[in-house]
PDB file of N, CA and C in Angstrom:
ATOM      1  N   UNK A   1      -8.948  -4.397  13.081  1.00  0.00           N
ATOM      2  CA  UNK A   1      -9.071  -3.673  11.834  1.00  0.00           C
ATOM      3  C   UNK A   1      -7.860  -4.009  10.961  1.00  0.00           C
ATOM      4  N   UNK A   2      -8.465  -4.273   9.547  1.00  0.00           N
ATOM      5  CA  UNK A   2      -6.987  -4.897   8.886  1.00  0.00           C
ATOM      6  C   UNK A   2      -6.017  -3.888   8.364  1.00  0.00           C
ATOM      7  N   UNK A   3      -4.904  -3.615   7.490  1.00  0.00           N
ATOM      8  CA  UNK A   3      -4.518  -2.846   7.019  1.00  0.00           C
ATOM      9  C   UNK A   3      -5.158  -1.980   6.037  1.00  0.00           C
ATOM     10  N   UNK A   4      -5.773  -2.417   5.292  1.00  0.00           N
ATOM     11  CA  UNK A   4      -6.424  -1.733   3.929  1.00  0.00           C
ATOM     12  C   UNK A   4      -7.420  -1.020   4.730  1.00  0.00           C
ATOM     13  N   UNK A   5      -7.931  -1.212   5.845  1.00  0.00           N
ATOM     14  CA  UNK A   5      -8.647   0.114   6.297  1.00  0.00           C
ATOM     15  C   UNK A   5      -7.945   0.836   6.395  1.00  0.00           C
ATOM     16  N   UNK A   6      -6.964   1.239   6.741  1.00  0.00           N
ATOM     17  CA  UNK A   6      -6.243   2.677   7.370  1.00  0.00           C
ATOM     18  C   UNK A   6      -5.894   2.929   6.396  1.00  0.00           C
ATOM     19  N   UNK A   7      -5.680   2.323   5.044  1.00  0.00           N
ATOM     20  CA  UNK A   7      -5.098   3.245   3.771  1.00  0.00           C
ATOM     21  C   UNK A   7      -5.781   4.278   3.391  1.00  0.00           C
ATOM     22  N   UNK A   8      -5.185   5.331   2.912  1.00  0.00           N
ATOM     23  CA  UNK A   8      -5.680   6.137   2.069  1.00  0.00           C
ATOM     24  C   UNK A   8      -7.070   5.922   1.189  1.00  0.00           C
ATOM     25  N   UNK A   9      -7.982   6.416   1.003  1.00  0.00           N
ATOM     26  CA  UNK A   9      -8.858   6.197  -0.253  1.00  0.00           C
ATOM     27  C   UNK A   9      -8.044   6.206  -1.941  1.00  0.00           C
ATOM     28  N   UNK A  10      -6.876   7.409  -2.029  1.00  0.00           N
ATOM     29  CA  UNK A  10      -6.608   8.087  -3.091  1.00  0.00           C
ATOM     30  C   UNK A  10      -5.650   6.854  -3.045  1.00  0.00           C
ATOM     31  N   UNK A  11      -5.030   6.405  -2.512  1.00  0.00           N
ATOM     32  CA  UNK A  11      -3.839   5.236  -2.516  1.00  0.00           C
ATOM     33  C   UNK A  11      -4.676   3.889  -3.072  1.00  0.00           C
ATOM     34  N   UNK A  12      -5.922   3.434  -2.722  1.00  0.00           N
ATOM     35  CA  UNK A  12      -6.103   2.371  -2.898  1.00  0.00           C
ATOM     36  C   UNK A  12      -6.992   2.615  -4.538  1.00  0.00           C
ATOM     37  N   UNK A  13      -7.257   3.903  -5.389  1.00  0.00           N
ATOM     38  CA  UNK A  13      -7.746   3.934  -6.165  1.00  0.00           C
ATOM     39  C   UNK A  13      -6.625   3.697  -7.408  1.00  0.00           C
ATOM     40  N   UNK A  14      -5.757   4.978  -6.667  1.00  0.00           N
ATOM     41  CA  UNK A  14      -4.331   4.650  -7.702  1.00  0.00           C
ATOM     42  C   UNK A  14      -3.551   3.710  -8.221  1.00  0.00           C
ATOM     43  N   UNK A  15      -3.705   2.504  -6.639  1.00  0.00           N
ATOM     44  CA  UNK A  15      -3.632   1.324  -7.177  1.00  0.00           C
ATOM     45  C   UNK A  15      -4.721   0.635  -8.465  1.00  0.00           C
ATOM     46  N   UNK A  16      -5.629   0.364  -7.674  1.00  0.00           N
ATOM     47  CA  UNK A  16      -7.012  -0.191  -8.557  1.00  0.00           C
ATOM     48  C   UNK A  16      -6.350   0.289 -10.289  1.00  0.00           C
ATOM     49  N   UNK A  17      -6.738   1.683 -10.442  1.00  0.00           N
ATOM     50  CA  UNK A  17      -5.753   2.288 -11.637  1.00  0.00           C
ATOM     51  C   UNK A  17      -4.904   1.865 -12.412  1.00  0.00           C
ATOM     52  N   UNK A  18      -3.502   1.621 -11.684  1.00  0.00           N
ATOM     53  CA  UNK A  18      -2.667   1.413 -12.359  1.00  0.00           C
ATOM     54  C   UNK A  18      -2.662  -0.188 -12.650  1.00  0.00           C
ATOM     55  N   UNK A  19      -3.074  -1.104 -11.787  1.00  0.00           N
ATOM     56  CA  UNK A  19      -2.422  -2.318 -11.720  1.00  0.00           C
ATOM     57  C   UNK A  19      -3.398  -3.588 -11.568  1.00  0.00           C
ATOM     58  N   UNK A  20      -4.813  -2.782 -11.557  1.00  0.00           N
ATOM     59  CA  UNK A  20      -6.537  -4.086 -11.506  1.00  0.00           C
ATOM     60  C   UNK A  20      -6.338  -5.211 -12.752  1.00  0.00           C
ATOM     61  N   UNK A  21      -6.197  -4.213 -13.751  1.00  0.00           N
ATOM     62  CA  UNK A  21      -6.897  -5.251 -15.211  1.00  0.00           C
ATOM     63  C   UNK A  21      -5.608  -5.126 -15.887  1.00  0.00           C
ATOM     64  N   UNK A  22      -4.435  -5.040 -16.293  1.00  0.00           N
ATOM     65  CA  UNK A  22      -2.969  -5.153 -16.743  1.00  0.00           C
ATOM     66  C   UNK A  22      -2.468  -6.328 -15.826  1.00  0.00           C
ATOM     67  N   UNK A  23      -2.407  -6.170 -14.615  1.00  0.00           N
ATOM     68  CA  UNK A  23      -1.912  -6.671 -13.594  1.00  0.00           C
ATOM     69  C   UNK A  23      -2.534  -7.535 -12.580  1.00  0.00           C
ATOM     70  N   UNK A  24      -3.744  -7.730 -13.083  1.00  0.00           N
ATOM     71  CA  UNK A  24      -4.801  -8.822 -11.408  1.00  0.00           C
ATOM     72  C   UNK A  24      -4.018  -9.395 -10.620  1.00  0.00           C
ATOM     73  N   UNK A  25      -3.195 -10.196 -10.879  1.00  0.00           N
ATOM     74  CA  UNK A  25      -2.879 -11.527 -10.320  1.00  0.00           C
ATOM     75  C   UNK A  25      -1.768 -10.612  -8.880  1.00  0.00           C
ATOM     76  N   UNK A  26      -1.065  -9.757  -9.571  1.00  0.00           N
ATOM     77  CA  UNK A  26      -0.181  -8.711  -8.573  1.00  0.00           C
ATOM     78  C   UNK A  26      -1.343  -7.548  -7.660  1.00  0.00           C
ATOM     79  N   UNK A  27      -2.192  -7.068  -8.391  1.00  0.00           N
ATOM     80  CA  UNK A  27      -3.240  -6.452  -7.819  1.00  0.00           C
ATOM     81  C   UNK A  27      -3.595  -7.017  -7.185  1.00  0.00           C
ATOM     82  N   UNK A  28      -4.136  -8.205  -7.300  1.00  0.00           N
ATOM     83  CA  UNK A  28      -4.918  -9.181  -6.330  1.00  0.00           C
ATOM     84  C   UNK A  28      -3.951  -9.810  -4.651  1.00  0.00           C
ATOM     85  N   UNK A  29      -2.790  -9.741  -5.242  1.00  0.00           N
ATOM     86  CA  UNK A  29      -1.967 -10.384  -4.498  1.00  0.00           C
ATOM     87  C   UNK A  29      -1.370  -9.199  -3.385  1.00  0.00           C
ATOM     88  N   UNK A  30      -1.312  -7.734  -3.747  1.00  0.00           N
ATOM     89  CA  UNK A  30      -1.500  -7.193  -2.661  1.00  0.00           C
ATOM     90  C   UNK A  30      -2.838  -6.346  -2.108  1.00  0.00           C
ATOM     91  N   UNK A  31      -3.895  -6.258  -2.688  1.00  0.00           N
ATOM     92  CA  UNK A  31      -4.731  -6.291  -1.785  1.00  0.00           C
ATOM     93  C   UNK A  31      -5.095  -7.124  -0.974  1.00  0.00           C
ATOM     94  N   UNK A  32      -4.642  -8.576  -1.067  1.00  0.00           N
ATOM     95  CA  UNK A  32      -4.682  -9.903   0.141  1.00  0.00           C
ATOM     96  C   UNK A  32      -3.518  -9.684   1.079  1.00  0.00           C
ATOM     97  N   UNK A  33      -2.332  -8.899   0.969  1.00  0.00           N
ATOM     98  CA  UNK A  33      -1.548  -8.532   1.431  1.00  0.00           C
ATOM     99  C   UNK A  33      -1.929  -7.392   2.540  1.00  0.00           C
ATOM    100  N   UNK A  34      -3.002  -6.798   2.356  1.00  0.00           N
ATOM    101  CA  UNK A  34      -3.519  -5.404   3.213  1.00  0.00           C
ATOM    102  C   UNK A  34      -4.499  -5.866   3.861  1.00  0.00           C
ATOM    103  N   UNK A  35      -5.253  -6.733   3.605  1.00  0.00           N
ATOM    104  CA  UNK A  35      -5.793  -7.404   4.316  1.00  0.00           C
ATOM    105  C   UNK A  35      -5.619  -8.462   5.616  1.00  0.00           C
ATOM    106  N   UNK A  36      -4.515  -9.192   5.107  1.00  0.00           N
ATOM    107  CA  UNK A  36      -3.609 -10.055   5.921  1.00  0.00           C
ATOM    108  C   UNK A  36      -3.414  -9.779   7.413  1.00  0.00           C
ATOM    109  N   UNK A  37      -2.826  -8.422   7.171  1.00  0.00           N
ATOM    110  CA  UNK A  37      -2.045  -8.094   8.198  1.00  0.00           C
ATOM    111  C   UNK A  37      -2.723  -6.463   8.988  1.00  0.00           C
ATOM    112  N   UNK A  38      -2.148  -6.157  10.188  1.00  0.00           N
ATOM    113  CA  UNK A  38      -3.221  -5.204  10.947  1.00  0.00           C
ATOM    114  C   UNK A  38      -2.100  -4.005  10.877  1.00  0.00           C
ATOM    115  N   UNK A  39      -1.167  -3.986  10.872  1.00  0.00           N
ATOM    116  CA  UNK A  39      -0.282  -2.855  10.821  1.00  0.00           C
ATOM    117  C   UNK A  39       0.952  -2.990   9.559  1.00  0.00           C
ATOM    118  N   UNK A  40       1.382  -1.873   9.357  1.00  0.00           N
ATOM    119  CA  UNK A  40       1.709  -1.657   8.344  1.00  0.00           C
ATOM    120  C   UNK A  40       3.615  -2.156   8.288  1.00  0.00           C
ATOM    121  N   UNK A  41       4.056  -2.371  10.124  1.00  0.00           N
ATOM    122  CA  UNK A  41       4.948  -2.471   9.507  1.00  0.00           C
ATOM    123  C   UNK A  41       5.184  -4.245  10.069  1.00  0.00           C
ATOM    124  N   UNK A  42       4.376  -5.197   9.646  1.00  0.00           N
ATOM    125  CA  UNK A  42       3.577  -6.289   9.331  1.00  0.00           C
ATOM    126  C   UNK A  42       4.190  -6.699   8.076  1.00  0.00           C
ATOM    127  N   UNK A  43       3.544  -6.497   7.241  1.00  0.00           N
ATOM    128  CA  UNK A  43       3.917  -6.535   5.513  1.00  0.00           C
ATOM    129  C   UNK A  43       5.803  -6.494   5.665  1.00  0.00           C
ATOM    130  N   UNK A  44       5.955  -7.531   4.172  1.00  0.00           N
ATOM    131  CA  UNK A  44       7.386  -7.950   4.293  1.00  0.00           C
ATOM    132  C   UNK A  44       7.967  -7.125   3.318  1.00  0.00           C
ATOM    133  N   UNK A  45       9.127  -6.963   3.166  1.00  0.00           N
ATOM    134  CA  UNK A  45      10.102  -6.524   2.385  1.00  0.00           C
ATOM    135  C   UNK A  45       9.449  -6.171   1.168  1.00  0.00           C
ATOM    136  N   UNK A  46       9.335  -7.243   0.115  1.00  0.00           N
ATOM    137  CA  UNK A  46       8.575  -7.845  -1.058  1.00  0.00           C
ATOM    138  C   UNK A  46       7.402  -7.845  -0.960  1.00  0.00           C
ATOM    139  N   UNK A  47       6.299  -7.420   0.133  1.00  0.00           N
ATOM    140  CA  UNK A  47       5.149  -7.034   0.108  1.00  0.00           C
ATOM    141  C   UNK A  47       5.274  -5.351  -0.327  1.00  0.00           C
ATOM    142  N   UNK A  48       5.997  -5.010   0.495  1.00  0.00           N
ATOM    143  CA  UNK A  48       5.750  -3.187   0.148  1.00  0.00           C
ATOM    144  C   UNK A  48       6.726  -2.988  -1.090  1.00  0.00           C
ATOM    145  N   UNK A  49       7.860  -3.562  -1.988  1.00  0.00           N
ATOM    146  CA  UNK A  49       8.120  -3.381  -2.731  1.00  0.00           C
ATOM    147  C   UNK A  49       7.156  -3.492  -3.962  1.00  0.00           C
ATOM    148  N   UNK A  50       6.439  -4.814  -4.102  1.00  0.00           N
ATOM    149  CA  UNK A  50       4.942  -4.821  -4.816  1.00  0.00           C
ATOM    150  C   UNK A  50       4.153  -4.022  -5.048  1.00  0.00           C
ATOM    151  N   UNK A  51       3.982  -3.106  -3.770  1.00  0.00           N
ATOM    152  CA  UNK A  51       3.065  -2.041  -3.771  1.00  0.00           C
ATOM    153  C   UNK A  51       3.229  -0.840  -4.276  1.00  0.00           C
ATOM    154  N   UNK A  52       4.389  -0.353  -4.043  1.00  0.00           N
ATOM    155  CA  UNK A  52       5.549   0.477  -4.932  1.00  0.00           C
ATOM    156  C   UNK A  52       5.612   0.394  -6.329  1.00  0.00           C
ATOM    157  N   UNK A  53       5.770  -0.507  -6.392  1.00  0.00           N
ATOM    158  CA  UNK A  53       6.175  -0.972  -8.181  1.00  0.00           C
ATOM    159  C   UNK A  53       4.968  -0.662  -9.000  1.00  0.00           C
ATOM    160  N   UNK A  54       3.811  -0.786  -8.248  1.00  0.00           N
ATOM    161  CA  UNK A  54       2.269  -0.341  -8.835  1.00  0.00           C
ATOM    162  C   UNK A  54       1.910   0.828  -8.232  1.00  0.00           C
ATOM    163  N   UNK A  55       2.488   1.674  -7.834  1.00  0.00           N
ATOM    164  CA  UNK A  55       1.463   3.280  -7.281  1.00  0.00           C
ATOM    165  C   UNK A  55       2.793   3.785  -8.076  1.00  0.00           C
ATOM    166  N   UNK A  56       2.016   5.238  -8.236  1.00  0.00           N
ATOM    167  CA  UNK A  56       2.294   6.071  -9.202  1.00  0.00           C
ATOM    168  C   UNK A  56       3.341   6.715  -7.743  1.00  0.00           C
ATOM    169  N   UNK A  57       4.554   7.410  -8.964  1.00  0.00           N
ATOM    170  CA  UNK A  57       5.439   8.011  -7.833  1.00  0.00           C
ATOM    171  C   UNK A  57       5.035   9.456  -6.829  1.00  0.00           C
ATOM    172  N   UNK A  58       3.818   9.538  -7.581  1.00  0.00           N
ATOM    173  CA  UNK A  58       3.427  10.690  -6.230  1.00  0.00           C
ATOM    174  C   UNK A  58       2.697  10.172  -4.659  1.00  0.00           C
ATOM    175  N   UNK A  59       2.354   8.793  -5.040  1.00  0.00           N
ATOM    176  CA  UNK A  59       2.621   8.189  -3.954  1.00  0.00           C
ATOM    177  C   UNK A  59       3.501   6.850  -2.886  1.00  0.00           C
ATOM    178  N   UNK A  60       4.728   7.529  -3.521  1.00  0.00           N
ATOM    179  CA  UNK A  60       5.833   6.852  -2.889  1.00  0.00           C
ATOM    180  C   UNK A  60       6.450   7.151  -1.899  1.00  0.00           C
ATOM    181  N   UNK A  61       7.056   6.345  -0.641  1.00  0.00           N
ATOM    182  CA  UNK A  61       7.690   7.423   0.681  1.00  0.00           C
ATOM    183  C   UNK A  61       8.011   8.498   0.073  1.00  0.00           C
ATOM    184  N   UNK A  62       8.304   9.566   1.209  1.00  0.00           N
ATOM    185  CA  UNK A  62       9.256  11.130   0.750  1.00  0.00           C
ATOM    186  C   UNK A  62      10.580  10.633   2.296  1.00  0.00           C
ATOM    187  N   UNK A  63      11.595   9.721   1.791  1.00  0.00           N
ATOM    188  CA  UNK A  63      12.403   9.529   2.902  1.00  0.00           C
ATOM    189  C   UNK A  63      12.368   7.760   3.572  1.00  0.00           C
ATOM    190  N   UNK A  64      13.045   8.014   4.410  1.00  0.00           N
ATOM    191  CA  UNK A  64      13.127   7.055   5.289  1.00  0.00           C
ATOM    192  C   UNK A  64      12.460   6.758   6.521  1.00  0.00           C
ATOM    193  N   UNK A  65      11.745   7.778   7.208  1.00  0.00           N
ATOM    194  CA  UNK A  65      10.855   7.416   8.050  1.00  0.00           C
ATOM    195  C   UNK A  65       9.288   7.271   7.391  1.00  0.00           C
ATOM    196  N   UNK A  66       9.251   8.437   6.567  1.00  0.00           N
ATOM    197  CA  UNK A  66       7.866   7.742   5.701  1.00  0.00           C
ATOM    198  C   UNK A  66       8.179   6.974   5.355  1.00  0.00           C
ATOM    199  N   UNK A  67       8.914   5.741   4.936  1.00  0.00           N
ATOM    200  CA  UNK A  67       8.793   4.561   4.697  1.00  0.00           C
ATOM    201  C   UNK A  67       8.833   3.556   5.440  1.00  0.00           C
ATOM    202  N   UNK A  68       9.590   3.767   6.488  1.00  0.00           N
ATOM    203  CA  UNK A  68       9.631   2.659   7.346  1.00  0.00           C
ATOM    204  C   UNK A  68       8.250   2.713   8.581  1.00  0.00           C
ATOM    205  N   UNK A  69       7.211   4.159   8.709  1.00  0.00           N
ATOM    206  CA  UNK A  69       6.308   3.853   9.213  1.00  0.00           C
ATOM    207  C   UNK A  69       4.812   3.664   8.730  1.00  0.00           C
ATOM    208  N   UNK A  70       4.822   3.709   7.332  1.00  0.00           N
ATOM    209  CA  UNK A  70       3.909   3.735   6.532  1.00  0.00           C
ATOM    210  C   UNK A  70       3.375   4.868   5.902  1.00  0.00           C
ATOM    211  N   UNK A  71       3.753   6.637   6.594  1.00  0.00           N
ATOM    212  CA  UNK A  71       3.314   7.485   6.562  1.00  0.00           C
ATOM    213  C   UNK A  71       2.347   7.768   5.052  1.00  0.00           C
ATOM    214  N   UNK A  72       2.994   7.609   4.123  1.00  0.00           N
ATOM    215  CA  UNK A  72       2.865   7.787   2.522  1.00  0.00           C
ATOM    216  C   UNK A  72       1.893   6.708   2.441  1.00  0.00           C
ATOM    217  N   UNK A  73       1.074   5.812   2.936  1.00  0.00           N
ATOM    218  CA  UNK A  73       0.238   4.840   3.041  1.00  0.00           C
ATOM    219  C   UNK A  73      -1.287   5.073   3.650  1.00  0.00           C
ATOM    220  N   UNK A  74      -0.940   5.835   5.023  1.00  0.00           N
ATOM    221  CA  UNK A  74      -2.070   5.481   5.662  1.00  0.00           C
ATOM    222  C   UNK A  74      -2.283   6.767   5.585  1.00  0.00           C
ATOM    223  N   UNK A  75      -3.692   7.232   6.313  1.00  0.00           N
ATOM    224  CA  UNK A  75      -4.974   7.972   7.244  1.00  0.00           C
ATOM    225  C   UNK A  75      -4.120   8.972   7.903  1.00  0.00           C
ATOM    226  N   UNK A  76      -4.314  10.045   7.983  1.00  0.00           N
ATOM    227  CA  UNK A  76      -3.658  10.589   8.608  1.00  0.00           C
ATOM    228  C   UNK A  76      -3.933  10.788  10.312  1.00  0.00           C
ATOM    229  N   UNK A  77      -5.063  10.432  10.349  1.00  0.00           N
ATOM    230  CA  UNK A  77      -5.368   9.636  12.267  1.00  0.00           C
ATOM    231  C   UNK A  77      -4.745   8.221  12.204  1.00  0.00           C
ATOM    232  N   UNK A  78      -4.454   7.492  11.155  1.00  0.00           N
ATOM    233  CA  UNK A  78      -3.656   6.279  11.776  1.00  0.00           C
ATOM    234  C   UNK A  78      -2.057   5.986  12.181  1.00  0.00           C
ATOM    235  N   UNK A  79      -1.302   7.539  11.385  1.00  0.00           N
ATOM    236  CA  UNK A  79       0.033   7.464  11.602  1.00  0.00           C
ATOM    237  C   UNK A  79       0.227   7.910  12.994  1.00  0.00           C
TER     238      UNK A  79
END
């Protein structure tokens, strides 16, 4: 199962949202990024900064372990 399954629904819309049609080429480039890879802490440095830079700050870590395990990302059966 790749990454972009275990995301959120509300995460992957917010993206779509903010960053589909302004932004494709970055939109595009991390949804191939969630796809890529099967776990979250997979994705590089500059992959999850990407992703950040396009979701709205209510869905950004809250901390340092939500960030470093994806918490603010995924399903809440996948954390």
């Amino acid at each position: 199962m790749s990454l972009i399954e275990k995301v959120k629904p509300e995460v992957l819309k917010a993206l779509k949202y903010e960053a589909e049609i302004k932004y494709s080429a970055s939109y595009r480039a991390i949804i191939l990024s969630l796809k890529d890879v099967e776990r979250y802490r997979e994705l590089t440095i500059n992959q999850v900064d990407q992703l950040l830079t396009f979701l709205p700050d209510k869905f950004h870590p809250n901390g340092r372990t939500d960030f470093y395990y994806g918490d603010y990302l995924l399903k809440n059966e996948e954390v």
